[in-house]
N, C-alpha and C. Protein backbone atom coordinates (compact mmCIF):
# COMPACT_ATOMS: atom_id res chain seq x y z
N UNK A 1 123.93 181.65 170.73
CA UNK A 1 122.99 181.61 171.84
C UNK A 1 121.98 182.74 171.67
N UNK A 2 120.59 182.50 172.44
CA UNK A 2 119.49 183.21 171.84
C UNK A 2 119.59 184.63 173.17
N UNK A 3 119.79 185.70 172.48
CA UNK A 3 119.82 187.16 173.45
C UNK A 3 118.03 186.76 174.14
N UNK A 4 117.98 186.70 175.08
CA UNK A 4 116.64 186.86 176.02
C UNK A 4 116.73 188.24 176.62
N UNK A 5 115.26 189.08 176.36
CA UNK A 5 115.22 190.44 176.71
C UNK A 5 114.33 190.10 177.91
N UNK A 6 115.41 191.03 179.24
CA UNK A 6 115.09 190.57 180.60
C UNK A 6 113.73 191.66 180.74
N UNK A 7 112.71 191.23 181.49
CA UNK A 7 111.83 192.33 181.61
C UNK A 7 112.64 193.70 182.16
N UNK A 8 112.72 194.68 181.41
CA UNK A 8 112.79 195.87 181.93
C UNK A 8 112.58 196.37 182.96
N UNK A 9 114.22 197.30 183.31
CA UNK A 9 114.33 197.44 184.74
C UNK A 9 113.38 198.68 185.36
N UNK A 10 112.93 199.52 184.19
CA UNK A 10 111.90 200.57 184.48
C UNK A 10 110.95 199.99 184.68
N UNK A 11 110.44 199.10 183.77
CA UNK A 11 109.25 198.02 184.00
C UNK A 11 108.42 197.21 184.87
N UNK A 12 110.10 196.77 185.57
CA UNK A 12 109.61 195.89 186.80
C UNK A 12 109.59 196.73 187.94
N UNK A 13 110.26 197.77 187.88
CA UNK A 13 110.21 198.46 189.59
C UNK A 13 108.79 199.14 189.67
N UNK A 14 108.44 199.47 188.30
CA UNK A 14 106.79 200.50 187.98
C UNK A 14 105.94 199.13 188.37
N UNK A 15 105.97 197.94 188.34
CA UNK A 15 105.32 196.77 188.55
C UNK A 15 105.39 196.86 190.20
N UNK A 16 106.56 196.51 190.63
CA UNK A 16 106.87 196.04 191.80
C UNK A 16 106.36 197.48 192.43
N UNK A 17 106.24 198.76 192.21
CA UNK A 17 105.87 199.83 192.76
C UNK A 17 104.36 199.98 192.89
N UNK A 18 103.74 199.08 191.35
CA UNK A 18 102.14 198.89 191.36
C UNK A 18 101.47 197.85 192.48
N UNK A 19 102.54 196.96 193.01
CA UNK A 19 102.28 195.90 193.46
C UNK A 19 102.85 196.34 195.34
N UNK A 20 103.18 196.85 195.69
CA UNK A 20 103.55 197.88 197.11
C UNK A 20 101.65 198.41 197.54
N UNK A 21 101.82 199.10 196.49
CA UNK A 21 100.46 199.75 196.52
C UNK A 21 99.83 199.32 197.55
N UNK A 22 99.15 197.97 197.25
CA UNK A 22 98.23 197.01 197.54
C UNK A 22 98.38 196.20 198.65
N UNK A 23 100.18 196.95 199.62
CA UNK A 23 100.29 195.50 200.58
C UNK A 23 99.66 196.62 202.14
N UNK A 24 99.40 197.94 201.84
CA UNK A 24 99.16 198.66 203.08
C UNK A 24 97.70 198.62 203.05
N UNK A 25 96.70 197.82 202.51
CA UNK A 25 95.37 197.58 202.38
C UNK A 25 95.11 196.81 203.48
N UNK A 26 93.52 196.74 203.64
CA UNK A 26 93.11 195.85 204.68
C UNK A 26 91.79 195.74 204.52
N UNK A 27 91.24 194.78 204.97
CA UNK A 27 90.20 193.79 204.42
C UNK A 27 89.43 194.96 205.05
N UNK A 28 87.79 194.50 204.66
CA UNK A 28 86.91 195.17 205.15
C UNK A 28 86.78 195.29 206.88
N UNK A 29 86.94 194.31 207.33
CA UNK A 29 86.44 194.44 208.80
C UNK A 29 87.91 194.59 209.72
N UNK A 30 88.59 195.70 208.66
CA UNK A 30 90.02 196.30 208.84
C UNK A 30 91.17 195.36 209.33
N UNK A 31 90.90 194.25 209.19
CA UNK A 31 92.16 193.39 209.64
C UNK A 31 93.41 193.77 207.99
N UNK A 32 94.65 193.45 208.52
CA UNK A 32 95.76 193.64 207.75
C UNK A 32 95.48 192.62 206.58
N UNK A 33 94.98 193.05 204.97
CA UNK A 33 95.53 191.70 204.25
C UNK A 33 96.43 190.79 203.99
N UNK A 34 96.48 189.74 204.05
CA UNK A 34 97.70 188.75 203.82
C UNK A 34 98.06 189.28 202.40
N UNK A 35 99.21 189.58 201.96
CA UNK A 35 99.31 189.95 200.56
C UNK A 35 100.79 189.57 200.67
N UNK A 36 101.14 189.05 199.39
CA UNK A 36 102.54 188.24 199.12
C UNK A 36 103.27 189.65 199.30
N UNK A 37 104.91 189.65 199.58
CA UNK A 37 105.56 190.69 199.35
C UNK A 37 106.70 191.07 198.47
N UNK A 38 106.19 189.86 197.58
CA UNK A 38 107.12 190.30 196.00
C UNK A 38 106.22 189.31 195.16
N UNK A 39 106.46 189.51 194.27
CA UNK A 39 106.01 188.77 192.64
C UNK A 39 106.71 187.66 192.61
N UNK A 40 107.19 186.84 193.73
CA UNK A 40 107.87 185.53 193.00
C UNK A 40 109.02 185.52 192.58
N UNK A 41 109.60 184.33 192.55
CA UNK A 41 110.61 184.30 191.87
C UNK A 41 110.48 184.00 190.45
N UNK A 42 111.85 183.92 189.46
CA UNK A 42 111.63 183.51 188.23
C UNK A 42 112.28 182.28 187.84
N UNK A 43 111.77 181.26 187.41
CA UNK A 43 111.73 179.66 187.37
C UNK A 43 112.29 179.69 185.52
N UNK A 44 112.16 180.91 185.22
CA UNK A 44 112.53 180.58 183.21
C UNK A 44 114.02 180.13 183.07
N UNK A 45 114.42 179.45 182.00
CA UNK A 45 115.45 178.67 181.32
C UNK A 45 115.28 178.37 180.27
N UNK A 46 116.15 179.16 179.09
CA UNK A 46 116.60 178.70 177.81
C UNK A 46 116.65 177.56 177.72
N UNK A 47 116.05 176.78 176.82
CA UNK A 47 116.47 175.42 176.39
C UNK A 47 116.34 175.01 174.64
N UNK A 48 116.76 174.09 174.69
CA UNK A 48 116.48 173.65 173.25
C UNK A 48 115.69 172.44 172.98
N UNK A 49 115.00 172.82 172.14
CA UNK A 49 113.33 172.17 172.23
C UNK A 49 113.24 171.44 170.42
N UNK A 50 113.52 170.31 170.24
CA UNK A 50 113.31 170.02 169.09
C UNK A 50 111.77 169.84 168.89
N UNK A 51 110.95 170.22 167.66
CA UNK A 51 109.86 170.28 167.63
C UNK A 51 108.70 170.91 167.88
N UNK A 52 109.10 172.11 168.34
CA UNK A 52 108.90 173.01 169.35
C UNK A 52 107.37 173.63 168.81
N UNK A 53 107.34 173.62 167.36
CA UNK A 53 106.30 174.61 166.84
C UNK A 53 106.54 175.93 166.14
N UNK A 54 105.91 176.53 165.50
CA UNK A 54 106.06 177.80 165.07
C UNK A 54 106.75 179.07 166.55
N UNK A 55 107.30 179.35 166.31
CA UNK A 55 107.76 180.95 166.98
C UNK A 55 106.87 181.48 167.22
N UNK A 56 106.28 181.97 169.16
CA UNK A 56 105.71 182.32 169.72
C UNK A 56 104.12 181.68 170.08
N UNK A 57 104.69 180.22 169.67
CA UNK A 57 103.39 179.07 170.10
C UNK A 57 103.91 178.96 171.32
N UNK A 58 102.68 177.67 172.38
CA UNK A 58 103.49 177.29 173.54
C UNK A 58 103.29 176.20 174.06
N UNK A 59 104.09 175.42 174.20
CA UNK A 59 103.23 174.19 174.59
C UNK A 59 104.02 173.74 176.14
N UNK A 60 102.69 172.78 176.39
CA UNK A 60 102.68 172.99 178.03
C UNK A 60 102.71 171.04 178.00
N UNK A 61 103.68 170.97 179.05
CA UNK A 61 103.98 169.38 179.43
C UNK A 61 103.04 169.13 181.00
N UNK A 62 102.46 168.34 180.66
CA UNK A 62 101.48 168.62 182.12
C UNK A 62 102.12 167.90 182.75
N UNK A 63 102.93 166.49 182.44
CA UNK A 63 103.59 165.58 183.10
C UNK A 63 104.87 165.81 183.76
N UNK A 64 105.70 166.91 183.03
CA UNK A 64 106.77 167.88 183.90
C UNK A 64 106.30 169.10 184.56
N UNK A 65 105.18 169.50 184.14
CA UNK A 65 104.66 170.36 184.46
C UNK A 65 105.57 171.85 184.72
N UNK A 66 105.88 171.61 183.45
CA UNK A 66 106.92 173.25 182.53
C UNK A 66 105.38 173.40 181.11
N UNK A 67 105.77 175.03 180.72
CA UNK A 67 105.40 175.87 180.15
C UNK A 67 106.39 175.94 179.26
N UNK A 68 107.07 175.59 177.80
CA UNK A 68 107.79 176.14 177.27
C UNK A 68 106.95 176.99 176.33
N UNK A 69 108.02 178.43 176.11
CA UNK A 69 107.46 179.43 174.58
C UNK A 69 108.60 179.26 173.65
N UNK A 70 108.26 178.88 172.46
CA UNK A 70 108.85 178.64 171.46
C UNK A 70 109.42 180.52 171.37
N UNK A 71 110.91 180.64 171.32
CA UNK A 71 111.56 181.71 170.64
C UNK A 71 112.32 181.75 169.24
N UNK A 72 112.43 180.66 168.89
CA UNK A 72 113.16 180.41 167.67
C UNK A 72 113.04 179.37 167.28
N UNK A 73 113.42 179.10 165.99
CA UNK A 73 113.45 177.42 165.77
C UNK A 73 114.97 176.89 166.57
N UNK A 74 113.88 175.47 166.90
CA UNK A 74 114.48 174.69 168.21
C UNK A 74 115.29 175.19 169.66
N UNK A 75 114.29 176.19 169.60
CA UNK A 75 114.99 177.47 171.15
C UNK A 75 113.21 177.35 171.77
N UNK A 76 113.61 177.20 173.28
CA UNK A 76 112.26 177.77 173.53
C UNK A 76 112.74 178.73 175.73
N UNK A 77 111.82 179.21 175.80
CA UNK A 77 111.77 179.44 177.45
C UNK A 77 111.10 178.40 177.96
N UNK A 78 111.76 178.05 178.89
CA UNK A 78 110.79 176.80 179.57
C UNK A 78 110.53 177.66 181.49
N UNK A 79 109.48 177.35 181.68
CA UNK A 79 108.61 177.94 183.09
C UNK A 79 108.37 176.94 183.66
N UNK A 80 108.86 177.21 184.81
CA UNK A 80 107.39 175.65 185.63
C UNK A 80 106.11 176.28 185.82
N UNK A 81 105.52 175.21 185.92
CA UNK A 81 104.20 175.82 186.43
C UNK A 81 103.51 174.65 187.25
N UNK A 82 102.28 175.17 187.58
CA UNK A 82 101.37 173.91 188.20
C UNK A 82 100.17 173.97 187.20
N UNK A 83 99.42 172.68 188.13
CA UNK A 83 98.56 172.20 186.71
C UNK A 83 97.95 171.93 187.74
N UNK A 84 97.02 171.34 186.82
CA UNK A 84 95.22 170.74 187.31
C UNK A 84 95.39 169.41 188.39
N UNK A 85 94.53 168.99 189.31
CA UNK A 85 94.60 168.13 190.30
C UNK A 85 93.87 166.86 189.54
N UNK A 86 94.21 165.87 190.17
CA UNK A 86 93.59 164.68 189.48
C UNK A 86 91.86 164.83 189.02
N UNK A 87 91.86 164.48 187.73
CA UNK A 87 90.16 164.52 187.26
C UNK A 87 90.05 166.35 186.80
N UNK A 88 91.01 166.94 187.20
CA UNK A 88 90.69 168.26 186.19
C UNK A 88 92.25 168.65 185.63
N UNK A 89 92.84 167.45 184.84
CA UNK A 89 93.95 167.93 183.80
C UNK A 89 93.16 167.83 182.33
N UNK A 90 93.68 167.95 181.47
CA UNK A 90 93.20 168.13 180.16
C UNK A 90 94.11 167.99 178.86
N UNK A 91 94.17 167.97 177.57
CA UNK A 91 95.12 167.84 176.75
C UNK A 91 94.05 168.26 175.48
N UNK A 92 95.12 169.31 174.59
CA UNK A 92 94.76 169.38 173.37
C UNK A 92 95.16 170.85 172.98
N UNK A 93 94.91 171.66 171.16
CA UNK A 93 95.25 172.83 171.03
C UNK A 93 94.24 173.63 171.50
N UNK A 94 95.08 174.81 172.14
CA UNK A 94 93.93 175.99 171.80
C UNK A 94 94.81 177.26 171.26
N UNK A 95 94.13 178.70 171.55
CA UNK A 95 94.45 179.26 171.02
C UNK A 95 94.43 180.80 172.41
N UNK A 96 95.34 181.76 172.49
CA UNK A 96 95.51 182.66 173.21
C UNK A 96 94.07 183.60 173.07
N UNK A 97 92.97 183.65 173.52
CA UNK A 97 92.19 184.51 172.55
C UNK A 97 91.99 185.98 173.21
N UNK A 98 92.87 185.87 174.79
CA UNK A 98 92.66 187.19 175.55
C UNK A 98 93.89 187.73 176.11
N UNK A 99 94.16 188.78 176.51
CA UNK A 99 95.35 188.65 177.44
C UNK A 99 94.32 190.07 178.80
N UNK A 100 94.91 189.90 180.24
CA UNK A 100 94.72 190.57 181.28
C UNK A 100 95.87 190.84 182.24
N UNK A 101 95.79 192.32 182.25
CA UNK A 101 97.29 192.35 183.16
C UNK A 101 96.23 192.74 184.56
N UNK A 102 96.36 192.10 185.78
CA UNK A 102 95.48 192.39 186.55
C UNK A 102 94.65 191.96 186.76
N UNK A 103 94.35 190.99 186.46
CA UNK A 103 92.62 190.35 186.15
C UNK A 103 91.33 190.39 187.14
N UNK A 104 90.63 190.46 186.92
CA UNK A 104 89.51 190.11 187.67
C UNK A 104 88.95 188.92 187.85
N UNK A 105 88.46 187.97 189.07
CA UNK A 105 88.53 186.71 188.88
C UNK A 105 86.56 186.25 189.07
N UNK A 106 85.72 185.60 187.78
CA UNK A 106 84.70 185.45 188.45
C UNK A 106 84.63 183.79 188.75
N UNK A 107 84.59 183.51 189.98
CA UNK A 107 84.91 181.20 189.63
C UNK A 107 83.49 180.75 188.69
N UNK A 108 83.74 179.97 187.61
CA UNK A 108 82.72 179.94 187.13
C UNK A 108 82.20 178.96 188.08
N UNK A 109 80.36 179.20 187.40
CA UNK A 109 79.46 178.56 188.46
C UNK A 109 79.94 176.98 188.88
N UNK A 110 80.14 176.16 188.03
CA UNK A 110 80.48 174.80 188.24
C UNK A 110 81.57 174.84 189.50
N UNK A 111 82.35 175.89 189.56
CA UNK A 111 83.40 175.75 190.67
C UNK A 111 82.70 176.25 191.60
N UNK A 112 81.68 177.31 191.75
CA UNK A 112 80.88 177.52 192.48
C UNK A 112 80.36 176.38 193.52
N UNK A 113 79.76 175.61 192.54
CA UNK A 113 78.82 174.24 193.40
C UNK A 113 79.57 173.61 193.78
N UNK A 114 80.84 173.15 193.20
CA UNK A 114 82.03 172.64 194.52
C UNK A 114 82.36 172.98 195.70
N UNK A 115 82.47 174.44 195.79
CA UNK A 115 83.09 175.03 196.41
C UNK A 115 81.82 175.79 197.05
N UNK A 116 81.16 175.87 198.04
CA UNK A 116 80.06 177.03 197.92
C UNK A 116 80.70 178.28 198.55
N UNK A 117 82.08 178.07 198.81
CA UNK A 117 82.58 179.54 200.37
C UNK A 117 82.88 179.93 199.27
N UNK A 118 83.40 179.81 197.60
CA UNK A 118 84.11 180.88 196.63
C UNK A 118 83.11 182.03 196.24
N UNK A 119 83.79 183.24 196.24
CA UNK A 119 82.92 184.62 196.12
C UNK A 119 82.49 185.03 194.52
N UNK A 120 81.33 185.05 194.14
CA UNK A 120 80.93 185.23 193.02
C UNK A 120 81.91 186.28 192.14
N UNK A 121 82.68 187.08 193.18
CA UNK A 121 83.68 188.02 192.10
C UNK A 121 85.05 188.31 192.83
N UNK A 122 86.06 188.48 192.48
CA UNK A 122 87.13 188.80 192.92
C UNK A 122 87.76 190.09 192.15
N UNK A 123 87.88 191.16 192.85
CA UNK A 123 88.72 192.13 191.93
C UNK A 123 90.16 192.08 192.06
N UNK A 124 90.60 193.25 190.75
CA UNK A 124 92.02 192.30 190.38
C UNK A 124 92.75 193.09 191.75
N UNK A 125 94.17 192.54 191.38
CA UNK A 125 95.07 192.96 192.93
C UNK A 125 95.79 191.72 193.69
N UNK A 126 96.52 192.26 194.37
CA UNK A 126 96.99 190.59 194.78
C UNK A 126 96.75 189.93 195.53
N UNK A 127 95.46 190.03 196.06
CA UNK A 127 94.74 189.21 196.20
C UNK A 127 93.82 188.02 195.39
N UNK A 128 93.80 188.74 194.33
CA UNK A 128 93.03 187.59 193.63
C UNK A 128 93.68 186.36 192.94
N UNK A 129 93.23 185.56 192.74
CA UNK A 129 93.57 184.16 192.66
C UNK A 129 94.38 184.24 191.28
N UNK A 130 94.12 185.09 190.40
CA UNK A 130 94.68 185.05 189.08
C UNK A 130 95.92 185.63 189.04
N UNK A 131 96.17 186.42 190.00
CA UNK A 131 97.80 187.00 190.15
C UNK A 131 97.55 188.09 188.96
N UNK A 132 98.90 188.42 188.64
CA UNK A 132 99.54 189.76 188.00
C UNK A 132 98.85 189.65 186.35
N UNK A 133 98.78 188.44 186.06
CA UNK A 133 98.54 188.22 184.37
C UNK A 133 97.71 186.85 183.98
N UNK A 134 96.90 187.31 183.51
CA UNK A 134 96.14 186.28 182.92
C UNK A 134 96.05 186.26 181.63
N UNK A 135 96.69 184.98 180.40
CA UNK A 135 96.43 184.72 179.25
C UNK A 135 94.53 183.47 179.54
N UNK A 136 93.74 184.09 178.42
CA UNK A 136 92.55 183.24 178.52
C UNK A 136 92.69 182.39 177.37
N UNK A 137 92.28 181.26 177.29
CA UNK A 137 92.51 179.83 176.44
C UNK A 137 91.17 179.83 175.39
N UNK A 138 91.23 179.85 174.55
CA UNK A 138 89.80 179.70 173.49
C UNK A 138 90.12 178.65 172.62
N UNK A 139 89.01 178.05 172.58
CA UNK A 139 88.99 177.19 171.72
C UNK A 139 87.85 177.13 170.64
N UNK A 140 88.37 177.33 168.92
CA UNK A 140 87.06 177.65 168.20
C UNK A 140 86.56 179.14 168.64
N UNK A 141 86.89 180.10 169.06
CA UNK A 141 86.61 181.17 168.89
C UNK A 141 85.90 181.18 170.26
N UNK A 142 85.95 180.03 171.01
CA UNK A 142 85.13 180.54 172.45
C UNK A 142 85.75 180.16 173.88
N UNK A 143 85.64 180.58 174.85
CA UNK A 143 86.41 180.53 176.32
C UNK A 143 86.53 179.36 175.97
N UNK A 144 87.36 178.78 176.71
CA UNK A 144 87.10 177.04 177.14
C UNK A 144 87.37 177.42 178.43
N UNK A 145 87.60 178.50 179.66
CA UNK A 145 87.60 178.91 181.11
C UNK A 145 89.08 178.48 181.82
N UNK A 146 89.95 178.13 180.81
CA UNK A 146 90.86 177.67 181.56
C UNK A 146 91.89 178.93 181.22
N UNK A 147 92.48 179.01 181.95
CA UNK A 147 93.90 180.50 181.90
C UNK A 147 95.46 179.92 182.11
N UNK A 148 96.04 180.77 181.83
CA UNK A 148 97.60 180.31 181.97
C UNK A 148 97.82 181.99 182.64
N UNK A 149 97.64 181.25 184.48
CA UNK A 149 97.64 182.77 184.95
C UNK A 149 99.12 182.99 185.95
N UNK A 150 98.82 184.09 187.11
CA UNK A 150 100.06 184.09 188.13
C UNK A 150 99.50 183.23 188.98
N UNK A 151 100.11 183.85 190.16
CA UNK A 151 99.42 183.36 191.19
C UNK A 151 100.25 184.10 192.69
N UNK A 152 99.39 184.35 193.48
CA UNK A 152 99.95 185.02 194.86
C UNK A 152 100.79 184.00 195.84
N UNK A 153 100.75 182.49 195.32
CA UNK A 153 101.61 181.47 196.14
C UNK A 153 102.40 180.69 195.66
N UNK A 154 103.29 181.19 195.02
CA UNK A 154 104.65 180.43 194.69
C UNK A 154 104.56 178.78 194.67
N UNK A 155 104.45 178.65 196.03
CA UNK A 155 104.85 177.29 196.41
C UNK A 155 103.62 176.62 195.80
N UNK A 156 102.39 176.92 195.03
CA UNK A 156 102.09 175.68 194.23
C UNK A 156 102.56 175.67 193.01
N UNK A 157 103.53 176.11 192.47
CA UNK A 157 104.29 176.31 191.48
C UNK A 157 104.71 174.70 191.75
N UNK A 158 104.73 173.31 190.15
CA UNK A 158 104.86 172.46 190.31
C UNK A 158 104.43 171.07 190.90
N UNK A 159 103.25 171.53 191.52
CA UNK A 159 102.58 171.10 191.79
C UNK A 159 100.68 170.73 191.07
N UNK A 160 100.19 169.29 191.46
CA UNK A 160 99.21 169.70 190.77
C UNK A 160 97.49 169.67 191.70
N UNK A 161 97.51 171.33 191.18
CA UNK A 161 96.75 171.72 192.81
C UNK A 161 95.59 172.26 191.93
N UNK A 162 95.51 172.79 190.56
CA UNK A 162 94.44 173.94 190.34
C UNK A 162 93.08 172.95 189.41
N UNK A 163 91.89 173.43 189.25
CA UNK A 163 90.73 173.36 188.50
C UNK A 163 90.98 173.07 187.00
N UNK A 164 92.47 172.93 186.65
CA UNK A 164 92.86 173.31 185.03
C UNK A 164 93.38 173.74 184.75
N UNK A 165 94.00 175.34 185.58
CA UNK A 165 94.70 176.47 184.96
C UNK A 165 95.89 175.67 185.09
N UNK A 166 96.67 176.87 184.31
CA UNK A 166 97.84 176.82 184.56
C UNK A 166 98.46 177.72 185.33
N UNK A 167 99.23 177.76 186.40
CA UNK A 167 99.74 178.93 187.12
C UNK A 167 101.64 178.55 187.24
N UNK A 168 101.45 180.24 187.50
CA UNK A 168 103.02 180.65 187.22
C UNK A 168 102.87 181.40 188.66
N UNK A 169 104.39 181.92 188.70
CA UNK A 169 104.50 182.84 189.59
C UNK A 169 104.35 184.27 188.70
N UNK A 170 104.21 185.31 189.78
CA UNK A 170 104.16 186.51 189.09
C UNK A 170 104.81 187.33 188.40
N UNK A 171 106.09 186.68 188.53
CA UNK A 171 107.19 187.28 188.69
C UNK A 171 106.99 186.52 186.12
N UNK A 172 106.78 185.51 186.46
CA UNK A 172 107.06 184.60 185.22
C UNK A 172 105.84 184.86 184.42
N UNK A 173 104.58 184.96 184.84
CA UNK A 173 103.32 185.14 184.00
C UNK A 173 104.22 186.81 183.18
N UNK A 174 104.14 187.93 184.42
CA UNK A 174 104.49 188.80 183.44
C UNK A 174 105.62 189.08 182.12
N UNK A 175 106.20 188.10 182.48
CA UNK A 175 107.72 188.14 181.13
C UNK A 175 106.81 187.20 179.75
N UNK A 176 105.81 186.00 180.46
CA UNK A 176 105.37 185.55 179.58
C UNK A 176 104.70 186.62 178.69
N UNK A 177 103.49 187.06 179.57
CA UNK A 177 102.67 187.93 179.04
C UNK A 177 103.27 189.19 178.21
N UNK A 178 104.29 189.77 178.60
CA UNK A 178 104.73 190.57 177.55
C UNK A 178 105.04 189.89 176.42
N UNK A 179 105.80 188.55 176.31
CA UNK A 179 106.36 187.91 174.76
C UNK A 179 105.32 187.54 173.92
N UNK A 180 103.96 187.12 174.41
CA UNK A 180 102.80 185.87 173.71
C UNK A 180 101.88 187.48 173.22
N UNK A 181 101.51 186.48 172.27
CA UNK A 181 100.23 187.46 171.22
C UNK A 181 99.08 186.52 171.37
N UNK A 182 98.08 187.59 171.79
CA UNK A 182 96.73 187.37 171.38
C UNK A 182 96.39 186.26 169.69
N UNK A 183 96.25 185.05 169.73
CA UNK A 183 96.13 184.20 169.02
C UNK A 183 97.16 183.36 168.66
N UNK A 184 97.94 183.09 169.64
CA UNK A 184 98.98 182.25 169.84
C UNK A 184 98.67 181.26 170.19
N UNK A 185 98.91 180.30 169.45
CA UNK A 185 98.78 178.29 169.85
C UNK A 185 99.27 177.96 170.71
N UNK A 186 98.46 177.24 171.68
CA UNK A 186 98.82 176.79 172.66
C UNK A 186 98.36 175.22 172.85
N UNK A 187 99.68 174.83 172.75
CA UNK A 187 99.19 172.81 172.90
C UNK A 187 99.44 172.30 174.11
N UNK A 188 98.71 171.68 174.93
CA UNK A 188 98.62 170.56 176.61
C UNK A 188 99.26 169.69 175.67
N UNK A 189 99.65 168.76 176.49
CA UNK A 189 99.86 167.13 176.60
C UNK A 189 100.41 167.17 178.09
């Protein structure tokens, strides 16, 4: 059986201590922010994945809507996640080309004109839509805008609610984000 290294217990409390920070804040016109009061739960499970890909690829089932990371041959972590809403799912490789612990969120313009109430910028914190970790998706050496991020609401975990991304809880983006490398394959179906 494959040893899985649990995120670190120094790790997560310096997390969960970074993430306290941010819940005694309050919006500008001083009302209390709504801010989650933990990182989520964790949805990961060892499984065995025939076909899986090279070690530390990842491929994402939009139709179960799990995240597995290849750890070994025919071993992988499998995540749930949520996915894109009808008319914004997608399929094909890309490639890891960024990683963000914290992110900053700008909606690109196209989500803009959907949406006109979304704010041209979001800084990182838990408030922002991207949660604790954002991996960015490139394709050919350039954005393609879609992320495999957290997220501050659990409960769309499994669901298919987002623009494309992929979202995790916070608790799961960060265990991802520590294992995945910057230029790591990443295949939809």
């Amino acid at each position: 059986m494959l040893a899985l290294a649990p995120l670190a217990a120094s790790a997560a409390a310096a997390e969960e201590q970074r993430f306290a920070w941010f819940l005694g804040n309050r919006t500008p016109d001083n009302r209390r922010a709504l801010v989650p009061n933990s990182l989520g739960p964790s949805t990961r499970t060892e499984v065995a994945m025939a076909g899986s890909g090279p070690v530390g690829s990842i491929a994402v089932d939009t139709r179960t809507r799990q995240l597995f990371l290849v750890v070994a041959p025919g071993r992988a972590l499998g995540y749930r996640i949520g996915v894109g809403r009808d008319g914004f799912g997608w399929s094909g490789t890309v490639r890891v080309g960024a990683k963000s612990e914290w992110p900053e969120w700008r909606p690109p313009a196209e989500m803009r004109r959907r949406d006109p109430g979304l704010p041209a910028y979001v800084p990182p914190g838990p408030l922002n839509p991207l949660g604790a970790r954002a991996l960015y998706l490139h394709r050919d050496g350039r954005d393609t805008l879609y992320r495999i991020h957290g997220t501050n609401d659990p409960s769309t975990i499994g669901t298919a609610g987002s623009a494309g991304c992929f979202r995790m809880t916070n608790t799961d983006v960060i265990d991802l984000f520590d294992r995945v490398s910057v230029g790591a394959r990443v295949t939809v179906s």
